[in-house]
C-alpha atoms as a PDB file:
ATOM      1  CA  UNK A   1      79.764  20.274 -36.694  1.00  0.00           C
ATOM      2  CA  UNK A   2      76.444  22.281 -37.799  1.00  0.00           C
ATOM      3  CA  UNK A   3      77.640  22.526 -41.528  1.00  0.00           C
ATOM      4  CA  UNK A   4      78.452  18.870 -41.560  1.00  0.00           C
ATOM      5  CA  UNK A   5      74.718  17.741 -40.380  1.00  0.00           C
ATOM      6  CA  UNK A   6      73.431  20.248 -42.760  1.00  0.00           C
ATOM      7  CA  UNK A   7      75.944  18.721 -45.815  1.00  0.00           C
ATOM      8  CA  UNK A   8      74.886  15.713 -44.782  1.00  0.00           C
ATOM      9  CA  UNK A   9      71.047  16.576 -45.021  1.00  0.00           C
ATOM     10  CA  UNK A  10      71.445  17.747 -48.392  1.00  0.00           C
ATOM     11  CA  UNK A  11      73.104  14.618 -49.854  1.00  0.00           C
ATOM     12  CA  UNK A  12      70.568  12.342 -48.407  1.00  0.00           C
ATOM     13  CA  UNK A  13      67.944  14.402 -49.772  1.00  0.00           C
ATOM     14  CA  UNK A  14      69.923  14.755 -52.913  1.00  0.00           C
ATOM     15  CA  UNK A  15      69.716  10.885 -52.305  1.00  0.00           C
ATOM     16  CA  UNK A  16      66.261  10.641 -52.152  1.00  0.00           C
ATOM     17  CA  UNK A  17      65.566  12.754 -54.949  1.00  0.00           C
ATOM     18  CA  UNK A  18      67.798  10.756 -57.034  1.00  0.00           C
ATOM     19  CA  UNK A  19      65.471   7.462 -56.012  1.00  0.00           C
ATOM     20  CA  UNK A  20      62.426   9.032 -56.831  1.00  0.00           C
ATOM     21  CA  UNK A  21      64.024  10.197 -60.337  1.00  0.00           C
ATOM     22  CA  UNK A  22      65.599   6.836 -61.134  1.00  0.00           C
ATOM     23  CA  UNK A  23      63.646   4.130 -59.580  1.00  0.00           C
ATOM     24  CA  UNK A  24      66.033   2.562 -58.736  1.00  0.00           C
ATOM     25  CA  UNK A  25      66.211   0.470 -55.856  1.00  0.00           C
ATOM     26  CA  UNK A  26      70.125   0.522 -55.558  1.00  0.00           C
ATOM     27  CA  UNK A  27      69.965   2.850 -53.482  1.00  0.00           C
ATOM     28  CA  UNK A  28      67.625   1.705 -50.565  1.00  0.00           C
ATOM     29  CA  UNK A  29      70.288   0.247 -48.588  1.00  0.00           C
ATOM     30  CA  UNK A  30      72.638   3.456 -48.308  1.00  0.00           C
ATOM     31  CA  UNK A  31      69.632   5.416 -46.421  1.00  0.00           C
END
């Protein structure tokens, strides 16, 4: 269960650092 919240914090910060990279607004709604 740990692992999971933690893979899960690293794609939505992989997320986020893919938003600030692209601009892209595309994204906004899967956060």
């Amino acid at each position: 269960m740990a692992s999971q919240l933690i893979n899960l914090g690293n794609f939505r910060t992989t997320l986020l650092t893919s938003l600030r990279n692209s601009n892209c607004s595309t994204y906004i709604p899967l956060l």
